[in-house]
C-alpha atoms as a PDB file:
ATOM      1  CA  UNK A   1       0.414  -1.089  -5.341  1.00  0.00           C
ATOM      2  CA  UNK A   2      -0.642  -1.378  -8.896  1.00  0.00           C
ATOM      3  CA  UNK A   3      -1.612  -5.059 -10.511  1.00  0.00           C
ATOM      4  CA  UNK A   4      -0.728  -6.037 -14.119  1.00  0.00           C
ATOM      5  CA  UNK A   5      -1.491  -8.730 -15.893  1.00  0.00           C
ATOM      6  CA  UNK A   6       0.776 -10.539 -18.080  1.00  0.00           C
ATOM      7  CA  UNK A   7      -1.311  -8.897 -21.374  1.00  0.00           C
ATOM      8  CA  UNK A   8      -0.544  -5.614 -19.335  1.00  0.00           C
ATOM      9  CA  UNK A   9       3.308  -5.965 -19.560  1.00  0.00           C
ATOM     10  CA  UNK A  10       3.017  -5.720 -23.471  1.00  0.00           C
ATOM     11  CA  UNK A  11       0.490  -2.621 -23.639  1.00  0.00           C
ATOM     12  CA  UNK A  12       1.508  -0.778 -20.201  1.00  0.00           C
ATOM     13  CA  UNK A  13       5.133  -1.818 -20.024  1.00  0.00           C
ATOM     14  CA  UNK A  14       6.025   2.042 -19.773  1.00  0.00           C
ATOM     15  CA  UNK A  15       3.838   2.296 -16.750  1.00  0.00           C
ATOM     16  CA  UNK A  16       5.175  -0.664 -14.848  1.00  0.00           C
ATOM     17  CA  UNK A  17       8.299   1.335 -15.387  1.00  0.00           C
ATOM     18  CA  UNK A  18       7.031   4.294 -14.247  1.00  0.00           C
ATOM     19  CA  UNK A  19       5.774   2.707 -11.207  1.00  0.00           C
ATOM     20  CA  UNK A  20       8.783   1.444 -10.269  1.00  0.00           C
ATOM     21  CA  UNK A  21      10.908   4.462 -10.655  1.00  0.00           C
ATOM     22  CA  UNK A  22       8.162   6.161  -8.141  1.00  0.00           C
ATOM     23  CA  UNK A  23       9.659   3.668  -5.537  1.00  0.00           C
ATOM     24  CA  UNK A  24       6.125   1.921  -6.063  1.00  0.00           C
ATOM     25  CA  UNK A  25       5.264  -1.893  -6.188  1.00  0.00           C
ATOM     26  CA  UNK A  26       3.391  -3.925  -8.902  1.00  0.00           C
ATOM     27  CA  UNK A  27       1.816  -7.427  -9.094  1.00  0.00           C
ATOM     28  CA  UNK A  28       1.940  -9.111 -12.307  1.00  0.00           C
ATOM     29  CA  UNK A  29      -0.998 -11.714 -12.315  1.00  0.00           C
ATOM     30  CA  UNK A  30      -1.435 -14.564 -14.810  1.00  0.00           C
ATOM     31  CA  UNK A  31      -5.394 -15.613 -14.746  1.00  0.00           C
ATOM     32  CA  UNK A  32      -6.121 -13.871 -11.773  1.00  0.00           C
ATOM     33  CA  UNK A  33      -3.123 -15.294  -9.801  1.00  0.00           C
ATOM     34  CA  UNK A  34       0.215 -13.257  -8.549  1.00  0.00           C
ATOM     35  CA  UNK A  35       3.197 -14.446 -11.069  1.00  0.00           C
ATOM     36  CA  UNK A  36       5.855 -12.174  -9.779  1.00  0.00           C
ATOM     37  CA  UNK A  37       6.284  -8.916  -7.872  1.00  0.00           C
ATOM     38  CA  UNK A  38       8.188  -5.729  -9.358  1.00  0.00           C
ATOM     39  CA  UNK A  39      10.096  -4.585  -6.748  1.00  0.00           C
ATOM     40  CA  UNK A  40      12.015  -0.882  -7.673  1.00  0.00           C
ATOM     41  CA  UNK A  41      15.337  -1.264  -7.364  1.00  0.00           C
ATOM     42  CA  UNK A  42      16.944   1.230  -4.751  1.00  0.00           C
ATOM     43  CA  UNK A  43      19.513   1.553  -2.294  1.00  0.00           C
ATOM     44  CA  UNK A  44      17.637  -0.589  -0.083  1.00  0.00           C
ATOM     45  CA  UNK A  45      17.266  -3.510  -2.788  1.00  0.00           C
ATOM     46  CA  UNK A  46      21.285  -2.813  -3.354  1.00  0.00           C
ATOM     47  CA  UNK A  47      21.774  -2.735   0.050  1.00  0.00           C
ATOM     48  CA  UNK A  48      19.715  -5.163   1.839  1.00  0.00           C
ATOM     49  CA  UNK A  49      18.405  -7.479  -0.661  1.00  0.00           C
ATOM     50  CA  UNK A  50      15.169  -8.313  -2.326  1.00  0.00           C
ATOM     51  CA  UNK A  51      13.599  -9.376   1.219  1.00  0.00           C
ATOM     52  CA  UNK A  52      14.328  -6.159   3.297  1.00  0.00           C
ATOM     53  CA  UNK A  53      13.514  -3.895   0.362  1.00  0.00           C
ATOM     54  CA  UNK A  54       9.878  -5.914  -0.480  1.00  0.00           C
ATOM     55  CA  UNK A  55       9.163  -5.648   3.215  1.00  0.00           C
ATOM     56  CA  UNK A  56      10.283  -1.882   3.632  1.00  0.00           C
ATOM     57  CA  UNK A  57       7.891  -1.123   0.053  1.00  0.00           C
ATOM     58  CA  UNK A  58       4.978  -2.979   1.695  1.00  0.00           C
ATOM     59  CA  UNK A  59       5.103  -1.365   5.013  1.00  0.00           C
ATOM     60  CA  UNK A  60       5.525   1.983   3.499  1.00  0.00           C
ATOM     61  CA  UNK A  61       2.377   1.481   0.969  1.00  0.00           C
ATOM     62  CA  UNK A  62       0.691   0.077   4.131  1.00  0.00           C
ATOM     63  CA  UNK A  63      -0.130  -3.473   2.426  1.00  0.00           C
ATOM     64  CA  UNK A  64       1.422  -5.417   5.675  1.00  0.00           C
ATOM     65  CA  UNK A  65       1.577  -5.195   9.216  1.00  0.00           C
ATOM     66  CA  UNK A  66       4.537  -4.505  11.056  1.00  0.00           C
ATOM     67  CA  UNK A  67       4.720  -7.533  12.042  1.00  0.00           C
ATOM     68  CA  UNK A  68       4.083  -9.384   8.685  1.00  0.00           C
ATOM     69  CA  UNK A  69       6.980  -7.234   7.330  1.00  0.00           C
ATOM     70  CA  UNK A  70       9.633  -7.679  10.037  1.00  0.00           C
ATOM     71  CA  UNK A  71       8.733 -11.441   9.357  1.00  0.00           C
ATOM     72  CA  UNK A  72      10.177 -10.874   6.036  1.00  0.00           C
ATOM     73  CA  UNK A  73      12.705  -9.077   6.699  1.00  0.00           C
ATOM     74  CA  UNK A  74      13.981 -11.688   8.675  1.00  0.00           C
ATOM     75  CA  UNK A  75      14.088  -9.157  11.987  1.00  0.00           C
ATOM     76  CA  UNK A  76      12.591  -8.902  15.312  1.00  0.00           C
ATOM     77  CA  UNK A  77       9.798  -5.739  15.213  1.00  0.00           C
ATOM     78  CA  UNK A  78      11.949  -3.157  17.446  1.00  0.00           C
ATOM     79  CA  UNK A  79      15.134  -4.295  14.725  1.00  0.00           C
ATOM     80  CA  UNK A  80      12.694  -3.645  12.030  1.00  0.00           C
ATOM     81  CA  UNK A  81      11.711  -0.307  13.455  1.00  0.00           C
ATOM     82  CA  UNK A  82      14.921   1.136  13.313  1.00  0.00           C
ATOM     83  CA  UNK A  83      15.247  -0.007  10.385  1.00  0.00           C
ATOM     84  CA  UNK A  84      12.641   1.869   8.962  1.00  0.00           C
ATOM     85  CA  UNK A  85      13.440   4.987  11.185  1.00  0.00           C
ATOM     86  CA  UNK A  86      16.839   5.056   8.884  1.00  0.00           C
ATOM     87  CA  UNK A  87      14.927   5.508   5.864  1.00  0.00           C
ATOM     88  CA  UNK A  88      12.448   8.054   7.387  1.00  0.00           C
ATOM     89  CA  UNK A  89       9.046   5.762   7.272  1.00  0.00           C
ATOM     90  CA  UNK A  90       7.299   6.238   9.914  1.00  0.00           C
ATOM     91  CA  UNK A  91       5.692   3.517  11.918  1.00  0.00           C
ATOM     92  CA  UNK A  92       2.716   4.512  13.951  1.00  0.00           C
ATOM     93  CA  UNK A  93       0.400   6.583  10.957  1.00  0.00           C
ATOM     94  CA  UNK A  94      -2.692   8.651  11.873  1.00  0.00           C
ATOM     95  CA  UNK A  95      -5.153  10.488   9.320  1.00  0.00           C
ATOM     96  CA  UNK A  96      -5.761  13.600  10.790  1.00  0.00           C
ATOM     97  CA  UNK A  97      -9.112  13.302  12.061  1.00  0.00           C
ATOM     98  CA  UNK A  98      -7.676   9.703  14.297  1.00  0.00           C
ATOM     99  CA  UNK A  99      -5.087  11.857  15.669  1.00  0.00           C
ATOM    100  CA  UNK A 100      -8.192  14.470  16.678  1.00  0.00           C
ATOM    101  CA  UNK A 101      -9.930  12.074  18.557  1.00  0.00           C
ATOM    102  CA  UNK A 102      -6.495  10.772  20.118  1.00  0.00           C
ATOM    103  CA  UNK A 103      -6.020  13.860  21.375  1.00  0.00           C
ATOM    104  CA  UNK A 104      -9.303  14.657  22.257  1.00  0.00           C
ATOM    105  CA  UNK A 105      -9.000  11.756  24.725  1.00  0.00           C
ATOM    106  CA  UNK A 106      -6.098  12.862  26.642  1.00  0.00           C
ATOM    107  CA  UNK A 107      -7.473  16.546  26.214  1.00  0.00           C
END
């Protein structure tokens, strides 16, 4: 998640844009405090509303807990979880060398 400020939006406008047609989330800050949040809008915005789809985007960029985000969503964590599942983001997220010493425990 990128942060721009509001002198930002007039010199970096095309890469707010850009950001949000990458399916990625901005912060617009006004003397060092969040303004507003650019959400992209996709078929889970169309779909779901602004709610679900800021939740989904700040589970997916790992900003917010699971818990945080099903919060937000407005859904119990298992209803959130399938939620997710039918947009392919996972929920449980290992770099490969946690998932080496995961294994290494049961192995």
């Amino acid at each position: 998640m990128d942060t721009f400020t509001v002198r930002d939006l007039r010199e970096r406008t095309g890469e707010l844009i850009r950001e949000a047609e990458a399916g990625k989330l901005s912060i617009v800050t006004k003397h060092g405090q969040p303004v507003f949040v650019a959400v992209p809008f996709d078929e889970v915005l169309v779909r779901e509303g602004v709610a679900v789809a800021l939740a989904v985007k700040l589970f997916d960029e790992e900003h917010v807990s699971l818990g945080k985000t099903a919060q937000l969503a407005g859904m119990s964590r298992p209803e959130f979880m399938e939620h997710l599942a039918r947009f392919n983001i996972p929920v449980v997220r290992y770099s490969p060398e946690k998932l080496d010493r995961e294994l290494e425990t049961f192995g």
